[in-house]
N, C-alpha and C. Protein backbone atom coordinates (compact mmCIF):
# COMPACT_ATOMS: atom_id res chain seq x y z
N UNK A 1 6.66 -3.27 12.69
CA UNK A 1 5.62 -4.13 13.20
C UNK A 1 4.39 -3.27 13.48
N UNK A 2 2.95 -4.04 13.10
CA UNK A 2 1.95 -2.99 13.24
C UNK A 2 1.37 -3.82 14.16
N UNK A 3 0.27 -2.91 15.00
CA UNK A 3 -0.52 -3.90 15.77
C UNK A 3 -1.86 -3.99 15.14
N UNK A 4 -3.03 -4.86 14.86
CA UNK A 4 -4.14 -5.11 14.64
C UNK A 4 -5.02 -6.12 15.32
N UNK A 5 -5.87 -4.96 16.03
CA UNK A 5 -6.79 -6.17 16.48
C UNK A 5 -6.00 -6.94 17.91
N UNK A 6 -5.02 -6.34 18.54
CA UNK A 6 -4.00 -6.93 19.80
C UNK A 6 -3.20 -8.08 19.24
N UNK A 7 -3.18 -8.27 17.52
CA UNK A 7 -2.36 -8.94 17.19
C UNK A 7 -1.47 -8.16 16.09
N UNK A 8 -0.15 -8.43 16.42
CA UNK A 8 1.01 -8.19 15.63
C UNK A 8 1.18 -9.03 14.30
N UNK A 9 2.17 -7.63 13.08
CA UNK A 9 1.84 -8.37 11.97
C UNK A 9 2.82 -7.30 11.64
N UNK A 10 4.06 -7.59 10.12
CA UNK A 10 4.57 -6.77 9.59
C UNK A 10 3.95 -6.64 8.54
N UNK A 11 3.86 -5.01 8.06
CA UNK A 11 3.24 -4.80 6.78
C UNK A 11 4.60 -3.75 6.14
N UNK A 12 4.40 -4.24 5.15
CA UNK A 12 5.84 -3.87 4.53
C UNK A 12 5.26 -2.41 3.74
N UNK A 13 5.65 -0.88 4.12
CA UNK A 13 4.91 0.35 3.70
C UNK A 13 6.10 0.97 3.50
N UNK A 14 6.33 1.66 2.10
CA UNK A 14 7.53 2.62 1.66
C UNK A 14 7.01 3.54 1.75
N UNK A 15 8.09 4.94 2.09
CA UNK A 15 7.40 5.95 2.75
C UNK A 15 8.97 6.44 1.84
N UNK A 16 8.39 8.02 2.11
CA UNK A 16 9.65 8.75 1.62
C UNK A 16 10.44 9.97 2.24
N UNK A 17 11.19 10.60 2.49
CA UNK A 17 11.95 10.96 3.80
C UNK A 17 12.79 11.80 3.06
N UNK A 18 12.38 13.52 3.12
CA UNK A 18 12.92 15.00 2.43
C UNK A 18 13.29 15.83 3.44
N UNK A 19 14.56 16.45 3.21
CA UNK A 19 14.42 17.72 3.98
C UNK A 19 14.21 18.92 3.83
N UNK A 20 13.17 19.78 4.65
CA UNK A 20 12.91 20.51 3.95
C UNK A 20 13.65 22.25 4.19
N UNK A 21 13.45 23.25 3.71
CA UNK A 21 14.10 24.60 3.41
C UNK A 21 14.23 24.90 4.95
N UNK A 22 13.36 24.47 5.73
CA UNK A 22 13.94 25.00 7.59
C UNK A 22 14.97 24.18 8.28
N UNK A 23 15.14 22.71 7.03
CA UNK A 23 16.25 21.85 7.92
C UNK A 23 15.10 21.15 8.66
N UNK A 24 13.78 21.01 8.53
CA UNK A 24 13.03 20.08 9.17
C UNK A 24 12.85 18.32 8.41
N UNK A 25 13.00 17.32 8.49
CA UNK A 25 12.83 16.18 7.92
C UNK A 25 11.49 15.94 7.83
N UNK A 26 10.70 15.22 6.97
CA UNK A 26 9.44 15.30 6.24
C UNK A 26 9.41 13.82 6.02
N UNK A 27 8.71 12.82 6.38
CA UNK A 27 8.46 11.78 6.16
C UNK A 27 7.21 11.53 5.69
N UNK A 28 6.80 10.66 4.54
CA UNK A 28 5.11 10.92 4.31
C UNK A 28 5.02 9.01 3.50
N UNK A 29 4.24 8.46 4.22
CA UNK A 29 3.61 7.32 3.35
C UNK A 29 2.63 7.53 2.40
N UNK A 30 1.98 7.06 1.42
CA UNK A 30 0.91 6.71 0.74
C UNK A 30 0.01 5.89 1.12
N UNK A 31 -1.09 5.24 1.75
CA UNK A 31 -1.74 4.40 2.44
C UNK A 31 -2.81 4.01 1.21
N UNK A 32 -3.12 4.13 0.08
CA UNK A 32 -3.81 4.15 -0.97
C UNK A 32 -5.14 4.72 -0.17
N UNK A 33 -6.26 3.90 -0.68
CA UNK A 33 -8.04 4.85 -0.25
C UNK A 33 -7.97 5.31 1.09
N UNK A 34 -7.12 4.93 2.11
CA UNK A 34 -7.12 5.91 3.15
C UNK A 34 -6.31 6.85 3.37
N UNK A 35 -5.34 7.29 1.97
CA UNK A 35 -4.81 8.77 1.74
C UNK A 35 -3.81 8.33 2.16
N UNK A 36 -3.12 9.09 3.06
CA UNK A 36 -1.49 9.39 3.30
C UNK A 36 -1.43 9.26 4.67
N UNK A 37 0.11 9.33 5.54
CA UNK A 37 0.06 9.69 6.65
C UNK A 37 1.82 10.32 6.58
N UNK A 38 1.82 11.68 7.32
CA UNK A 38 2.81 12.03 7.74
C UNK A 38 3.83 12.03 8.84
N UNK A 39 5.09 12.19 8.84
CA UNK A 39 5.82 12.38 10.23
C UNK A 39 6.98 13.53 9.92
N UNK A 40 7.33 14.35 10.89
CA UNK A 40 8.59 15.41 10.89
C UNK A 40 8.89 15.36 12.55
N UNK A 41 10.07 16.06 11.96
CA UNK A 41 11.35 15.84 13.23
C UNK A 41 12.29 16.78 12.87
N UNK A 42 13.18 16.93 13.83
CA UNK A 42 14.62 17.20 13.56
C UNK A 42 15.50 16.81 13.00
N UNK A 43 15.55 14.95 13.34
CA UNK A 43 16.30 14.46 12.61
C UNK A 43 15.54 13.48 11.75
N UNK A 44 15.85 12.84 10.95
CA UNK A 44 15.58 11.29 10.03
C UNK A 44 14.73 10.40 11.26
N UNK A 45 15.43 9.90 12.52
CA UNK A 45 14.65 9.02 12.84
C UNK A 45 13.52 9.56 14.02
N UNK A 46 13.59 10.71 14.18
CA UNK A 46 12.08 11.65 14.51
C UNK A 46 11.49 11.31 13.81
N UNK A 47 11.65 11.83 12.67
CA UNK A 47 10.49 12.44 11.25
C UNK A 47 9.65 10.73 11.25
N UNK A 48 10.65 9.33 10.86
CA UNK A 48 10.15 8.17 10.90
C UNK A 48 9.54 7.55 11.89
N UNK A 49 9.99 7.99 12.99
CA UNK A 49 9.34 7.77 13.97
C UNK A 49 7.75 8.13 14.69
N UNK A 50 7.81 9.65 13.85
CA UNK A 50 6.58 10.23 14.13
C UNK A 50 5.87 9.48 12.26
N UNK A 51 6.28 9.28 11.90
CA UNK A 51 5.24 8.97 10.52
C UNK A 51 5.05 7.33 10.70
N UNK A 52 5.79 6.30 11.71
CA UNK A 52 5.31 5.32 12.79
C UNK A 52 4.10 5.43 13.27
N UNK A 53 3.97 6.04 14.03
CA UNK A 53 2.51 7.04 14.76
C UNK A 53 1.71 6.90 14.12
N UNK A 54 1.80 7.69 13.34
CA UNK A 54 0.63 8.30 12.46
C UNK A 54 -0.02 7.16 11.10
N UNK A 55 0.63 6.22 10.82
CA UNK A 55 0.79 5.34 10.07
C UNK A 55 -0.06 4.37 11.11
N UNK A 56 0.00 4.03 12.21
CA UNK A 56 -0.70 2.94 13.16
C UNK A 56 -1.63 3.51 13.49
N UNK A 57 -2.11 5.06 13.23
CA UNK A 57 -3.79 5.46 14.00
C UNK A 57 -4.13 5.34 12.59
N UNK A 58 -3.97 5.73 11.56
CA UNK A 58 -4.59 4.84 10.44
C UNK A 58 -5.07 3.93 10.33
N UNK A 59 -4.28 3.10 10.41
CA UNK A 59 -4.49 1.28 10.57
C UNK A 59 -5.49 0.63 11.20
N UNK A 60 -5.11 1.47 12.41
CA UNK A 60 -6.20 1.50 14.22
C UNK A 60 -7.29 1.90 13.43
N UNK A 61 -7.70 2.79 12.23
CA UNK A 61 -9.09 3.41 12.08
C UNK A 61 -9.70 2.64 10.89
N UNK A 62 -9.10 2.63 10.24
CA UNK A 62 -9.25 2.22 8.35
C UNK A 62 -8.89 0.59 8.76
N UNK A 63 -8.30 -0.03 9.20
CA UNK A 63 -7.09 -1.61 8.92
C UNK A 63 -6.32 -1.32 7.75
N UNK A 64 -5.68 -2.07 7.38
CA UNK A 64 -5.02 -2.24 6.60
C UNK A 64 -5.09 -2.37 4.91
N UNK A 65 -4.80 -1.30 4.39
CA UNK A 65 -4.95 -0.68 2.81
C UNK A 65 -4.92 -2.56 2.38
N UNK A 66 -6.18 -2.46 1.44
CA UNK A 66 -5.73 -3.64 0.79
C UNK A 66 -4.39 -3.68 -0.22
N UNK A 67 -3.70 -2.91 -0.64
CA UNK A 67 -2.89 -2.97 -1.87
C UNK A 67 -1.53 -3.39 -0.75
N UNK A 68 -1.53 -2.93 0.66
CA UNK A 68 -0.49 -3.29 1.51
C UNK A 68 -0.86 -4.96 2.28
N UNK A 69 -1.45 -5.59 1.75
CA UNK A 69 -2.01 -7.22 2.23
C UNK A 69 -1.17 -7.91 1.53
N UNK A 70 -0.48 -8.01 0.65
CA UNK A 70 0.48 -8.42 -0.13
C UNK A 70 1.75 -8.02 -0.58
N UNK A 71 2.43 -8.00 -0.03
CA UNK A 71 4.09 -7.40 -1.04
C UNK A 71 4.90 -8.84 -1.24
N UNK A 72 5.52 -8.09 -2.14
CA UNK A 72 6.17 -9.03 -3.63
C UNK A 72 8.11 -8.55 -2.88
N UNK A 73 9.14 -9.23 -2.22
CA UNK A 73 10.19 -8.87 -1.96
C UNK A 73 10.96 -9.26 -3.29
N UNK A 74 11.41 -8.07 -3.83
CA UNK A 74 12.80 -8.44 -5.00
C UNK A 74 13.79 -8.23 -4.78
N UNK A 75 15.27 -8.86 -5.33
CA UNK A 75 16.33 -8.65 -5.34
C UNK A 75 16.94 -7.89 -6.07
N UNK A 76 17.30 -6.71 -6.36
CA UNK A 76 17.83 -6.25 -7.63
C UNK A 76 19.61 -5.49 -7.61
N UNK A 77 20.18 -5.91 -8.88
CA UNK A 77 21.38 -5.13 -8.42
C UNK A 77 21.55 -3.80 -8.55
């Protein structure tokens, strides 16, 4: 859930989640024209948690990537 504007809204954002050579977890979205945003941790839900963060002062600065105003949910096997 993101906040905008003191109103709530889900924006559906795939992000991708590596670990790296220190054993640190690496979380990083794509935000399209407003670049990227990162998160790391110790574990998986640090790393997501901090790339949470960082993903909403984006939002808070830029709003919301137009290419993320729309998602398409598929089913696939």
């Amino acid at each position: 859930m993101i906040t905008i504007s003191g109103q709530s809204r889900t924006v559906h954002i795939p992000y991708t989640l590596v670990q790296d050579e220190d054993g640190i977890w690496c979380a990083h979205a794509w935000l399209g024209s407003s670049g990227g945003a990162n998160g790391n941790g110790a574990t998986r839900e640090e790393a997501v948690a901090d790339l949470r963060e960082a993903v909403q002062m984006v939002i808070d600065e830029d709003g919301v990537p137009e290419q993320l105003e729309h998602t398409l949910d598929l089913e696939v096997a």
